[in-house]
C-alpha atoms as a PDB file:
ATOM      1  CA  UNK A   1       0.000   0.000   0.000  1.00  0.00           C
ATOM      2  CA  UNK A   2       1.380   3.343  -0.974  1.00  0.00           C
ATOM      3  CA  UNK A   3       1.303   6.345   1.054  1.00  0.00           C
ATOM      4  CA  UNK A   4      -1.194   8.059  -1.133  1.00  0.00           C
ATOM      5  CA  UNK A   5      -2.853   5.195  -0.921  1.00  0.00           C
ATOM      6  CA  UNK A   6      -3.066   5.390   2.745  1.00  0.00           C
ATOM      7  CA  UNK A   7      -4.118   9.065   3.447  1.00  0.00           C
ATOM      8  CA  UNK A   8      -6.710   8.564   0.569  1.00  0.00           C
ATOM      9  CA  UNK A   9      -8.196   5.485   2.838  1.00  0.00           C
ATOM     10  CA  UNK A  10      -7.881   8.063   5.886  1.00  0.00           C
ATOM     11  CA  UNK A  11      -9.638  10.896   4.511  1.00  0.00           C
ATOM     12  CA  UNK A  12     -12.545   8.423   2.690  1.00  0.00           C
ATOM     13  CA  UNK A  13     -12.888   6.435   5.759  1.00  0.00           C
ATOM     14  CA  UNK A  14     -11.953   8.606   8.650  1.00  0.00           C
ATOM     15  CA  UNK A  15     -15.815   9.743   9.209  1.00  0.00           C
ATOM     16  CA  UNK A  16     -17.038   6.220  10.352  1.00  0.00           C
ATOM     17  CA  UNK A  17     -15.527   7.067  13.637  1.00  0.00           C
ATOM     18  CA  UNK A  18     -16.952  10.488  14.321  1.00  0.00           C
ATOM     19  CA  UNK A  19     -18.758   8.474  17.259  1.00  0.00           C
ATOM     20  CA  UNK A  20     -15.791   6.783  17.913  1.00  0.00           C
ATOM     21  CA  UNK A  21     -16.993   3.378  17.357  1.00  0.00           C
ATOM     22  CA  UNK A  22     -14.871   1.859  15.133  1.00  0.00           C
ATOM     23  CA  UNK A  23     -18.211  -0.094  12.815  1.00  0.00           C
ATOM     24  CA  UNK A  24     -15.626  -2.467  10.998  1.00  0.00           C
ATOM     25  CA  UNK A  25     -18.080  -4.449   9.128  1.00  0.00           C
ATOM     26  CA  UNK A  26     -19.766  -0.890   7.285  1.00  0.00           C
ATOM     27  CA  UNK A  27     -15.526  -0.140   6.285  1.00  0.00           C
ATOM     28  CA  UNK A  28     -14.809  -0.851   3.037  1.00  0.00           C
ATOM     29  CA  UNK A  29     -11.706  -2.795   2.181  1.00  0.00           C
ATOM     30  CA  UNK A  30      -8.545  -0.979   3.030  1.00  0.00           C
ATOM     31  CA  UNK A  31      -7.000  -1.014  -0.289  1.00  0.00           C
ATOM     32  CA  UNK A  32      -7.239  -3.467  -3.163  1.00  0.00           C
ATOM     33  CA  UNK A  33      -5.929  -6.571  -1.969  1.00  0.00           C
ATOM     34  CA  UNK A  34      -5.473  -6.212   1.261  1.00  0.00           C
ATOM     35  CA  UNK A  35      -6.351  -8.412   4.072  1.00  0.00           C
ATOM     36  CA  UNK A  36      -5.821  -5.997   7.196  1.00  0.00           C
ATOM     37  CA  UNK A  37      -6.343  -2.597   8.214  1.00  0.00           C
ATOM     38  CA  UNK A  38      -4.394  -0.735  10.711  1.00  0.00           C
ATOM     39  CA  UNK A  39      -6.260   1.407  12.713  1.00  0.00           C
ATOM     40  CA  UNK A  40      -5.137   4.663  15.521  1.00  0.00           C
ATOM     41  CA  UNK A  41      -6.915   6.083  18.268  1.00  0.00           C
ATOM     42  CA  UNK A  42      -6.692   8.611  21.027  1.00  0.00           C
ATOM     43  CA  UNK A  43      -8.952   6.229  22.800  1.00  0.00           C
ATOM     44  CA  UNK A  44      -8.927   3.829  25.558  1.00  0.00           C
ATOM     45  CA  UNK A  45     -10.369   0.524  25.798  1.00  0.00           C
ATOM     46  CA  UNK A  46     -10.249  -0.716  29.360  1.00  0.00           C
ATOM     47  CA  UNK A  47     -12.812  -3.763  29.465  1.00  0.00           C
ATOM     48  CA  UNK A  48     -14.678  -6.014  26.923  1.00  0.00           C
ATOM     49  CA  UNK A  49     -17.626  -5.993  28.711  1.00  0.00           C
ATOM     50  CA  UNK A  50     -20.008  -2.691  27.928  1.00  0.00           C
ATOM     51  CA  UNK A  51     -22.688  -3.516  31.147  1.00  0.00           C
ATOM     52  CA  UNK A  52     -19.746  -3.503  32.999  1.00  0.00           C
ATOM     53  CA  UNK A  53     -19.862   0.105  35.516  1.00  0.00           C
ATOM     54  CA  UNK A  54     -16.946   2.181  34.568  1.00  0.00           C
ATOM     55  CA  UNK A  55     -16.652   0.872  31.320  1.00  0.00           C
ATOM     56  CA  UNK A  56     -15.222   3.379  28.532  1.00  0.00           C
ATOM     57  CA  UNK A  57     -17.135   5.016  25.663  1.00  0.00           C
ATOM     58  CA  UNK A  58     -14.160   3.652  23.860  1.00  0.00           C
ATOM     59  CA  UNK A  59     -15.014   0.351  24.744  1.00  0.00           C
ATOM     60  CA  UNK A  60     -18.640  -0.013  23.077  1.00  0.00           C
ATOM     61  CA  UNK A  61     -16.789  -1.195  19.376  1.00  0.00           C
ATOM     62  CA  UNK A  62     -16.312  -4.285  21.089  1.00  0.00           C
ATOM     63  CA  UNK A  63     -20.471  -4.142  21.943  1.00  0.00           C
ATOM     64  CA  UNK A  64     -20.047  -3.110  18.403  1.00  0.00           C
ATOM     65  CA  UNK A  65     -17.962  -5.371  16.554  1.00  0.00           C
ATOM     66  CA  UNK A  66     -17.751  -8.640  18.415  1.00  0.00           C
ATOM     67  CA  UNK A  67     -21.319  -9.106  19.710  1.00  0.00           C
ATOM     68  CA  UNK A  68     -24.963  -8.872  17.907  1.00  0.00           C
ATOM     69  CA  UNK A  69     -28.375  -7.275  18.822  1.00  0.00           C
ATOM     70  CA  UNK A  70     -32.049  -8.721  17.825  1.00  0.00           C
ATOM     71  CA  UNK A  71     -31.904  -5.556  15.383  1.00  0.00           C
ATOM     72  CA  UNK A  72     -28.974  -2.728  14.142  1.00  0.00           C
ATOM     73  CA  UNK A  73     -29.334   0.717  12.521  1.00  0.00           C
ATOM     74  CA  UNK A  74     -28.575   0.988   8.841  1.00  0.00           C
ATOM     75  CA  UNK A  75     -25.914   2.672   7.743  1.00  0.00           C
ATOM     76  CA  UNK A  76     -25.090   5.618   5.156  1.00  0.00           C
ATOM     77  CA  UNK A  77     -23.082   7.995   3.412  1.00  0.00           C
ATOM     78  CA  UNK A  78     -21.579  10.514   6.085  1.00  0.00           C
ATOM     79  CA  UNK A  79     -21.161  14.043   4.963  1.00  0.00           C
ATOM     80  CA  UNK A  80     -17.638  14.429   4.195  1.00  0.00           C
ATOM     81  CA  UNK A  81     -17.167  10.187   3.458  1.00  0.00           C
ATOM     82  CA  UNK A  82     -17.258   7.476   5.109  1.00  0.00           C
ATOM     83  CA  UNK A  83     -19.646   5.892   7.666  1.00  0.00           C
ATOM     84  CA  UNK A  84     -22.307   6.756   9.699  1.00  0.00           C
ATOM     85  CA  UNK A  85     -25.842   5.133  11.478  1.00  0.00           C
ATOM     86  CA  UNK A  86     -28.989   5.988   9.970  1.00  0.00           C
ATOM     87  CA  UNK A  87     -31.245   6.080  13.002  1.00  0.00           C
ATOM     88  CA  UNK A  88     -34.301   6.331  10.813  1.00  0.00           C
ATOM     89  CA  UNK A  89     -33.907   2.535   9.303  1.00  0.00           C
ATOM     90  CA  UNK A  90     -33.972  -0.418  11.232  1.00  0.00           C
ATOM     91  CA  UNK A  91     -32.559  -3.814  10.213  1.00  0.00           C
ATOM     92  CA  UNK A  92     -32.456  -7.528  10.906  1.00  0.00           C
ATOM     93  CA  UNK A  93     -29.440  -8.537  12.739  1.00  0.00           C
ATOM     94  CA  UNK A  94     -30.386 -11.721  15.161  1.00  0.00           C
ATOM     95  CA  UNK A  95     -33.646 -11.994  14.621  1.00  0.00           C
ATOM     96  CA  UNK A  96     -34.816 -12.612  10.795  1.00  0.00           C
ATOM     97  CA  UNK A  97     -37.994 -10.884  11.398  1.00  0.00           C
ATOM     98  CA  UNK A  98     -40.420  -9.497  14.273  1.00  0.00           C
ATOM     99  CA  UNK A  99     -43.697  -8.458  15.183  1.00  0.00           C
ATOM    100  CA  UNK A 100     -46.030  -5.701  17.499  1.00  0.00           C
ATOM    101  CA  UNK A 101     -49.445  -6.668  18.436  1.00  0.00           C
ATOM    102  CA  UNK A 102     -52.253  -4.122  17.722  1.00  0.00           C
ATOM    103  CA  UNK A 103     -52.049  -3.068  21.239  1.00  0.00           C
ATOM    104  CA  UNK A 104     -48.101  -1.685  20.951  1.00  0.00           C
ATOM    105  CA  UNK A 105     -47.473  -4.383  24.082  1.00  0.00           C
ATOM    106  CA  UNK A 106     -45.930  -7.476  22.849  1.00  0.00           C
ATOM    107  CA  UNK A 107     -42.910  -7.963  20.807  1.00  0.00           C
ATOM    108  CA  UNK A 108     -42.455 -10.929  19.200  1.00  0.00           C
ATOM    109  CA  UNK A 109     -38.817 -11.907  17.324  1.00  0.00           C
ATOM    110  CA  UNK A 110     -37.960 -15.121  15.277  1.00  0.00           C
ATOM    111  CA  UNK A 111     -34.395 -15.656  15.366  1.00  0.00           C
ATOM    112  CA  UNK A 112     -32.138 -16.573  12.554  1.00  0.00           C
ATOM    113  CA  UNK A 113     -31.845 -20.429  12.630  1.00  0.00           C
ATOM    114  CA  UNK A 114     -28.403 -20.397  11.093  1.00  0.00           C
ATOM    115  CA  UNK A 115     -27.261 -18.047  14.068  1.00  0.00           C
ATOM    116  CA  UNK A 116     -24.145 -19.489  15.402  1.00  0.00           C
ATOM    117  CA  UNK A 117     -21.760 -18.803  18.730  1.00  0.00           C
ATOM    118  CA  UNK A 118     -18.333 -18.341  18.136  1.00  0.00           C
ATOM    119  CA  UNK A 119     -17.582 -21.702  19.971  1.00  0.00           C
ATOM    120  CA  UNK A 120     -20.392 -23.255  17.472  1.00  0.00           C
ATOM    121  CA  UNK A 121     -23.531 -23.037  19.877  1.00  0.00           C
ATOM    122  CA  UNK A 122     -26.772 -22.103  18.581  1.00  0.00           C
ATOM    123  CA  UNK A 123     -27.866 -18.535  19.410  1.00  0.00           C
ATOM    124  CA  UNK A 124     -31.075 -19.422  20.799  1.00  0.00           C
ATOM    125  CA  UNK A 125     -33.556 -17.361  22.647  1.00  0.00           C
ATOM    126  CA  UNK A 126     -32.780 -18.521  25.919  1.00  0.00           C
ATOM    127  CA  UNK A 127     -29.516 -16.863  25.529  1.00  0.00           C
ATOM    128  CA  UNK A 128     -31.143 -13.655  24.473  1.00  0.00           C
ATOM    129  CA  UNK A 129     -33.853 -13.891  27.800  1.00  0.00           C
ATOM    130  CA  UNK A 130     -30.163 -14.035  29.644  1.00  0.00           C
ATOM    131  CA  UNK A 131     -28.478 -11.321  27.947  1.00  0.00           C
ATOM    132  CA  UNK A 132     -32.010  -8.927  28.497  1.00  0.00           C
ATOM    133  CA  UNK A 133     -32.289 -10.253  32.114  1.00  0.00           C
ATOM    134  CA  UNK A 134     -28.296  -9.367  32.962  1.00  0.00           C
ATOM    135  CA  UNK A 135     -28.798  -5.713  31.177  1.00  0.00           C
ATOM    136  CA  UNK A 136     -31.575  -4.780  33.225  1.00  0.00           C
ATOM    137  CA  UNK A 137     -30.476  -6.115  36.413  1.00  0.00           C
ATOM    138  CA  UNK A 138     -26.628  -4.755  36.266  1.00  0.00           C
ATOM    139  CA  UNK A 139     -27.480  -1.390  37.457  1.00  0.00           C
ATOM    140  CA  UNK A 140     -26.204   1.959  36.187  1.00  0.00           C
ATOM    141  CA  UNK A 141     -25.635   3.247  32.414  1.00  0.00           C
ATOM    142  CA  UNK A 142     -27.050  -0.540  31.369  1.00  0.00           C
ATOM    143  CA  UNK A 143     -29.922  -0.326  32.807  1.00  0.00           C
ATOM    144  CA  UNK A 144     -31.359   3.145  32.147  1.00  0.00           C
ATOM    145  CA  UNK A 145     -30.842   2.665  28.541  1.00  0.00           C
ATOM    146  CA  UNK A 146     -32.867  -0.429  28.806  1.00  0.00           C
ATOM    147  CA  UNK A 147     -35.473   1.296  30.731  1.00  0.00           C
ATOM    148  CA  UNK A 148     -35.619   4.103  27.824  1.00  0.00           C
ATOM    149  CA  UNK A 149     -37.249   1.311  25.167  1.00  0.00           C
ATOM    150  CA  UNK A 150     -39.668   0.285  28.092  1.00  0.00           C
ATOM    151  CA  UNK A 151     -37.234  -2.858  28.947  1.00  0.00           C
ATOM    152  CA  UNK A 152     -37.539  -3.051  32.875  1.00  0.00           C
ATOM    153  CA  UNK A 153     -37.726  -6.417  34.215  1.00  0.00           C
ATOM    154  CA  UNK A 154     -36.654 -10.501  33.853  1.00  0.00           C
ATOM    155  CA  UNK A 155     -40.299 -11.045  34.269  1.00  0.00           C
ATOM    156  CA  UNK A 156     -40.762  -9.269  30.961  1.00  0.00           C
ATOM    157  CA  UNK A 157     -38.494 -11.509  28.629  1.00  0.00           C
ATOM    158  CA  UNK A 158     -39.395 -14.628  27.349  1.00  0.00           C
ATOM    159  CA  UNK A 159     -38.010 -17.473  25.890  1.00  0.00           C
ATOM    160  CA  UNK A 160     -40.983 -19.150  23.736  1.00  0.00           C
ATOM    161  CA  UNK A 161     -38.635 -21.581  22.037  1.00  0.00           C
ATOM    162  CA  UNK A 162     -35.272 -21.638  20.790  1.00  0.00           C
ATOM    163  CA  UNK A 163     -36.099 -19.579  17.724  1.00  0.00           C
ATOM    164  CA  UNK A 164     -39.222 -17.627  19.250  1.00  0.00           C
ATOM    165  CA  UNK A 165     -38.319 -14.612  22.398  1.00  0.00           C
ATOM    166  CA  UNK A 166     -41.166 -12.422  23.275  1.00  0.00           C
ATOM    167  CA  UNK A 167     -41.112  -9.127  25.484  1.00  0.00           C
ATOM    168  CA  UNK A 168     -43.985  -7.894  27.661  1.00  0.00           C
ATOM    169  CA  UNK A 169     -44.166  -4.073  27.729  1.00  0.00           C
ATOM    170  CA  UNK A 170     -46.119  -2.154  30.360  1.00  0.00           C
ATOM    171  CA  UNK A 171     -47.374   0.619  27.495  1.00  0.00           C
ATOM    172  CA  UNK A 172     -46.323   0.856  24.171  1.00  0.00           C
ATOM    173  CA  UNK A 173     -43.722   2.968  22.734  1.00  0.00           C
ATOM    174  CA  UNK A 174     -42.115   3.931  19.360  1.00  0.00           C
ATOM    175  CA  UNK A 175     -38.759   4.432  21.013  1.00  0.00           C
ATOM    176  CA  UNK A 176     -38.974   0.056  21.822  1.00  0.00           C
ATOM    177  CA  UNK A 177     -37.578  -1.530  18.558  1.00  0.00           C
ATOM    178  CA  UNK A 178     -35.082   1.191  18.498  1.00  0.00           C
ATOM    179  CA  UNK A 179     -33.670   0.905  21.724  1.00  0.00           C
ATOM    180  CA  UNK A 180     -32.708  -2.596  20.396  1.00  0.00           C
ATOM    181  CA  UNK A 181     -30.281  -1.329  17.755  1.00  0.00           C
ATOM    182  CA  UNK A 182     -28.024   0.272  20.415  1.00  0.00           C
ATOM    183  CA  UNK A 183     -25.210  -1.375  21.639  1.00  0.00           C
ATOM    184  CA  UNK A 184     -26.311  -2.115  25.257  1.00  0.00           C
ATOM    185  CA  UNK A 185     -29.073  -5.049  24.194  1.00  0.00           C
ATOM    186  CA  UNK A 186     -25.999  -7.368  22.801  1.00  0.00           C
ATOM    187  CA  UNK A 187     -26.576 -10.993  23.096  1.00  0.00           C
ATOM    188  CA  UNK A 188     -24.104 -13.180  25.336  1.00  0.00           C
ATOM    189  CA  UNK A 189     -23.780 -16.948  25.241  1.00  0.00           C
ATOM    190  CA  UNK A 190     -25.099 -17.640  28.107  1.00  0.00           C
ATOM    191  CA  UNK A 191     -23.597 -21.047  28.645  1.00  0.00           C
ATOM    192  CA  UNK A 192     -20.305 -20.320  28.739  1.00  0.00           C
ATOM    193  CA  UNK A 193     -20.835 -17.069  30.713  1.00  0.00           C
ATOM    194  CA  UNK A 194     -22.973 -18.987  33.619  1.00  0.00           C
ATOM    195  CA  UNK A 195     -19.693 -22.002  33.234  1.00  0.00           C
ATOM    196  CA  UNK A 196     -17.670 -18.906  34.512  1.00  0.00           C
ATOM    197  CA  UNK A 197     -20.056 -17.217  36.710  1.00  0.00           C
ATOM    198  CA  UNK A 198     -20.222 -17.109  41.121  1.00  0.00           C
ATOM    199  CA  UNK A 199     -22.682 -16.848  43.563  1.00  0.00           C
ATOM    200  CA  UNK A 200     -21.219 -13.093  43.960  1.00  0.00           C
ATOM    201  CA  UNK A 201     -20.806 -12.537  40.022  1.00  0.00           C
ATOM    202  CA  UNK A 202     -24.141 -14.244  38.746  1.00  0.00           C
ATOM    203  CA  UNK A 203     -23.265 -12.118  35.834  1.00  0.00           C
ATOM    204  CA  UNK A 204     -20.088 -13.462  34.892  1.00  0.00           C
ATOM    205  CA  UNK A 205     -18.817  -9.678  34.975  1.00  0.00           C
ATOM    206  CA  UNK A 206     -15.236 -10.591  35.724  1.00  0.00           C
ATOM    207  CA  UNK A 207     -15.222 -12.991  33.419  1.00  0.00           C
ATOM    208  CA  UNK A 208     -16.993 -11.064  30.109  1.00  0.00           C
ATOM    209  CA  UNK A 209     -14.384  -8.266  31.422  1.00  0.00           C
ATOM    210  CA  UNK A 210     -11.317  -9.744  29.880  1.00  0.00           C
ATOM    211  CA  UNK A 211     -13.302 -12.519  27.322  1.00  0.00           C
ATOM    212  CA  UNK A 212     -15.858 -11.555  24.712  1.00  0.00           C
ATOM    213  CA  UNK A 213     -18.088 -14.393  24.147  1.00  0.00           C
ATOM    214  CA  UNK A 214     -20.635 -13.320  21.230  1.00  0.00           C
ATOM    215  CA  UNK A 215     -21.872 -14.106  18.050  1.00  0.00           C
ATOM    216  CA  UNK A 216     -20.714 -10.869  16.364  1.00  0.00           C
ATOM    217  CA  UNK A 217     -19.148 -10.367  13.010  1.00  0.00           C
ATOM    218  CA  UNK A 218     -15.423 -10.029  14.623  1.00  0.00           C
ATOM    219  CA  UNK A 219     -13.916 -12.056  17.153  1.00  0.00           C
ATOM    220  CA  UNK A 220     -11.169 -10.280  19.547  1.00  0.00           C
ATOM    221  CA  UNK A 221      -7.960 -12.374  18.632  1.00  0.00           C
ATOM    222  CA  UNK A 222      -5.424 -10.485  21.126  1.00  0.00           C
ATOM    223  CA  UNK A 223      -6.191  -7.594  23.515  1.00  0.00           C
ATOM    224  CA  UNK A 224      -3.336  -5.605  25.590  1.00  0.00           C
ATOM    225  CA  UNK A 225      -4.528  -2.920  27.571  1.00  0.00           C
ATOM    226  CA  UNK A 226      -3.662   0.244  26.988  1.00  0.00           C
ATOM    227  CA  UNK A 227      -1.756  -0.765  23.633  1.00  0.00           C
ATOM    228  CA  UNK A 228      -3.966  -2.165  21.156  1.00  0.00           C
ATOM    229  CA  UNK A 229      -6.951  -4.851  20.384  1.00  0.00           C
ATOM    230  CA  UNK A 230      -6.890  -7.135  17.027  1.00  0.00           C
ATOM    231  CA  UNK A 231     -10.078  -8.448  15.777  1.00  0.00           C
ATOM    232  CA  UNK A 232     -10.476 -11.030  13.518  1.00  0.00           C
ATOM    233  CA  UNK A 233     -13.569 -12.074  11.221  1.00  0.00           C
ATOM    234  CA  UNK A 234     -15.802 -14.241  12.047  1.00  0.00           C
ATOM    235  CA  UNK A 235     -16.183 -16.131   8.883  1.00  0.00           C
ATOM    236  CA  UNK A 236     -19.529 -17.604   9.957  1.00  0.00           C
ATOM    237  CA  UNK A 237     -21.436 -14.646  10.897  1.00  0.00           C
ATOM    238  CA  UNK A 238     -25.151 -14.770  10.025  1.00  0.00           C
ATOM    239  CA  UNK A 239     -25.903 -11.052  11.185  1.00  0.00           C
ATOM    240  CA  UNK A 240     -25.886  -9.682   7.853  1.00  0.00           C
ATOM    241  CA  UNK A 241     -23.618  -8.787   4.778  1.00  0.00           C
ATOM    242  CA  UNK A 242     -19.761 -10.563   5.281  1.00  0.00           C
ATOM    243  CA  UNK A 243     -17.176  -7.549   5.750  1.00  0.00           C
ATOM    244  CA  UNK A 244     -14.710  -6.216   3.355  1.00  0.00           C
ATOM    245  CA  UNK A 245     -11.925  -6.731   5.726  1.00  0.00           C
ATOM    246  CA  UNK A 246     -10.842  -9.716   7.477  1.00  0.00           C
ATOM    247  CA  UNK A 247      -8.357  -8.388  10.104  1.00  0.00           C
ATOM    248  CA  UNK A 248      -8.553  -5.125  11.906  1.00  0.00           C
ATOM    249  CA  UNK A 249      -5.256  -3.904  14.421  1.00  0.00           C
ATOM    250  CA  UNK A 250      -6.812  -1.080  16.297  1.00  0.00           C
ATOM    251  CA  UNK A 251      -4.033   0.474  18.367  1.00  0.00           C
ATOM    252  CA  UNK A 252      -4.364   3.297  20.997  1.00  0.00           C
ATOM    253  CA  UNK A 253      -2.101   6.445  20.020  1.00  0.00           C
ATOM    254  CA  UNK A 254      -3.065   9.232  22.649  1.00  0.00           C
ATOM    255  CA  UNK A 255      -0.844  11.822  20.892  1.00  0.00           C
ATOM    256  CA  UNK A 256      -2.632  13.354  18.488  1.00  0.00           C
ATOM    257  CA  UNK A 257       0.555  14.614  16.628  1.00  0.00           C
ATOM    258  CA  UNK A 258       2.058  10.764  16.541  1.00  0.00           C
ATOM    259  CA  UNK A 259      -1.125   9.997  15.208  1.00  0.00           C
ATOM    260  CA  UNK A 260      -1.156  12.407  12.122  1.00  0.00           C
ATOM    261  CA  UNK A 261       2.560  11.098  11.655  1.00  0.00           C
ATOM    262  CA  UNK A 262       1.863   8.025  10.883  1.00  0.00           C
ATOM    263  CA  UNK A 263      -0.963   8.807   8.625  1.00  0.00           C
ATOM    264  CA  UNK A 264       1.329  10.812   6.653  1.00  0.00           C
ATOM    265  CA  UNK A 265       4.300   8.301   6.812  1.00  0.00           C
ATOM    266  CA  UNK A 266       1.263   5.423   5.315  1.00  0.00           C
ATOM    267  CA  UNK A 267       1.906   3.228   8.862  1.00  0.00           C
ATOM    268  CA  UNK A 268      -1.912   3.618   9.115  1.00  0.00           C
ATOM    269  CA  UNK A 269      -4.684   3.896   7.163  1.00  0.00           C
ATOM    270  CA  UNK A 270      -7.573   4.908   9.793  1.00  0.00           C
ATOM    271  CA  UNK A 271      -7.172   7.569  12.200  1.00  0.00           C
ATOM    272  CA  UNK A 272      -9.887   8.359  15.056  1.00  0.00           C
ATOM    273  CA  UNK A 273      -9.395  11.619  17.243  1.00  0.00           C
ATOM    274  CA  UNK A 274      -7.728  13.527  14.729  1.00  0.00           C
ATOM    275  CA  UNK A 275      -8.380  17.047  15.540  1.00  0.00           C
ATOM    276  CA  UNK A 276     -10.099  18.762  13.106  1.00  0.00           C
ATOM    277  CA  UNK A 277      -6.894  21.380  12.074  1.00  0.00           C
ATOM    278  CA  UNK A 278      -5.004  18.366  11.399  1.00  0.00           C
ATOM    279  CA  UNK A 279      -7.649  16.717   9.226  1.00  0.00           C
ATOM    280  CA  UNK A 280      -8.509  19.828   6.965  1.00  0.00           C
ATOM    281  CA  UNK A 281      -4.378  20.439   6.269  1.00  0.00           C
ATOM    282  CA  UNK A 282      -3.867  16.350   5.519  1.00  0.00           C
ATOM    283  CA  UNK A 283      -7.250  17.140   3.084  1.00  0.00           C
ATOM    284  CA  UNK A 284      -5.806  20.143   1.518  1.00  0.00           C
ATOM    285  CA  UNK A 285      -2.823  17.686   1.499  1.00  0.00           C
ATOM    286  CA  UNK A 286      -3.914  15.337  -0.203  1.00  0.00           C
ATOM    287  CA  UNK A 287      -6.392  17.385  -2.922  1.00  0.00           C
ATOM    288  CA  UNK A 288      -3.013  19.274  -4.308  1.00  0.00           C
ATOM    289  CA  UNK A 289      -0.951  15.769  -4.485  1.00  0.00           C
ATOM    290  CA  UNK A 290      -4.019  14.303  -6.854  1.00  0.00           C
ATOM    291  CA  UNK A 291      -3.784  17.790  -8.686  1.00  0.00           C
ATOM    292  CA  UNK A 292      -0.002  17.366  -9.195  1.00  0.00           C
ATOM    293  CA  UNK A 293      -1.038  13.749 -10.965  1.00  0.00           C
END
């Protein structure tokens, strides 16, 4: 990959993280041919698990990447390139289709059948009543954004059959289906997080701290704190379209000066954080080296 090359992918790509949630599987491929994209940011990841209290904004692309939801946002064009959510269309992820009775009070959600763990289990609805159950019961940032789609209680969730989960609402709301798409509702395997669960951790928090255990459309190969995270694609994903790119190094850069540097020297081609000065001049940059061509 050339250096050009590079700050092209920067400036094209760069807007997917305006929230700074690195959405690998909406990235197109780095360059033509290329297997792996190396990714900076100014941002700290400090625990795979997003119920977790304390957990870091930076933290929710692993919510993101590495675990699915019943439903997800679409995405679009951003202004400016790249990525962004469209929070007005609402897609399949988990569940292949769903329902709302006339009354606005029961959900109803067929899951895909294909749906598979990363260790090979069947996502079944039993492990979605678990995941539902543990984000309403954790406390804190979790739970209120649960609460904001009308998701309050266990006694709420059910588990019809493996394929078939229905919730109970206590009034209907438009803001229910949508609160799905955020990252908090992610779906766990519950098996393996109860085989690593306590009497005082029901919720397997330590555990789901430093192990992901999802169904998402990257798996986290290595993760050092405070230096990087490297996903890897999970080949068998059945959450939607397969991504462009197959291997994603995301390492954490808190200058902002080191991190233009290596855009410029073509280490990297994504940058998050970069301050908005820097990004116009690598633009301007960048527009006068095509004009030279």
């Amino acid at each position: 990959m050339t250096k050009q090359t590079s700050r092209r992918n920067f400036l094209k790509m760069g807007a997917a993280g305006a929230s700074v949630l690195p959405f690998l599987r909406a990235m197109p491929a780095a360059a033509q041919g290329s297997d792996t994209l190396v990714v900076v940011s100014g941002q700290t990841v400090n625990s795979l698990d997003l119920h977790r209290s304390g957990t870091s904004r930076a933290s929710y692309q692993v919510g993101v990447n590495c675990y699915d939801r019943l439903v997800s946002f679409g995405t679009k064009e951003a202004i400016g390139g790249g990525f962004s959510f469209d929070y007005s269309v609402i897609e399949p992820e988990l569940a292949e289709s769903w329902t709302v009775s006339d009354d606005g009070l029961t959900l109803t959600f067929k899951l895909k059948p294909e749906a598979r763990f990363w260790d090979g289990r069947k996502v079944t609805a039993a492990d979605v009543k678990w995941s539902f159950d543990r984000a309403v019961s954790v406390g804190g940032f979790p739970s209120v954004q649960m609460k904001a789609g009308g998701f309050e209680r266990p006694d709420q969730f059910e588990a019809v059959d493996d394929e078939t989960f229905v919730v109970k609402l206590d009034f209907p709301s438009k803001l229910s289906i949508p609160d799905l798409a955020v990252p908090v509702p992610y779906i766990i395997n519950s098996v393996e997080a109860l085989a690593n669960a306590t009497a005082a951790d029901p919720w397997a928090l330590e555990y789901l701290h430093k192990v992901a255990a999802g169904s998402g459309a990257y798996k986290i190969a290595r993760w050092t704190p405070g230096e990087q995270m490297v996903y890897e694609r999970n080949d068998d994903w059945a959450g939607g379209p397969m991504p462009a790119i197959k291997r994603v190094v995301v390492r954490e850069v808190p200058s902002p000066a080191t991190r233009r540097a290596l855009v410029e020297r073509g280490d990297v081609q994504v940058a998050f954080d970069i301050p908005d000065k820097d990004a116009a001049e690598l633009r301007k940059r960048l527009t006068s080296s095509r004009r030279r061509l």
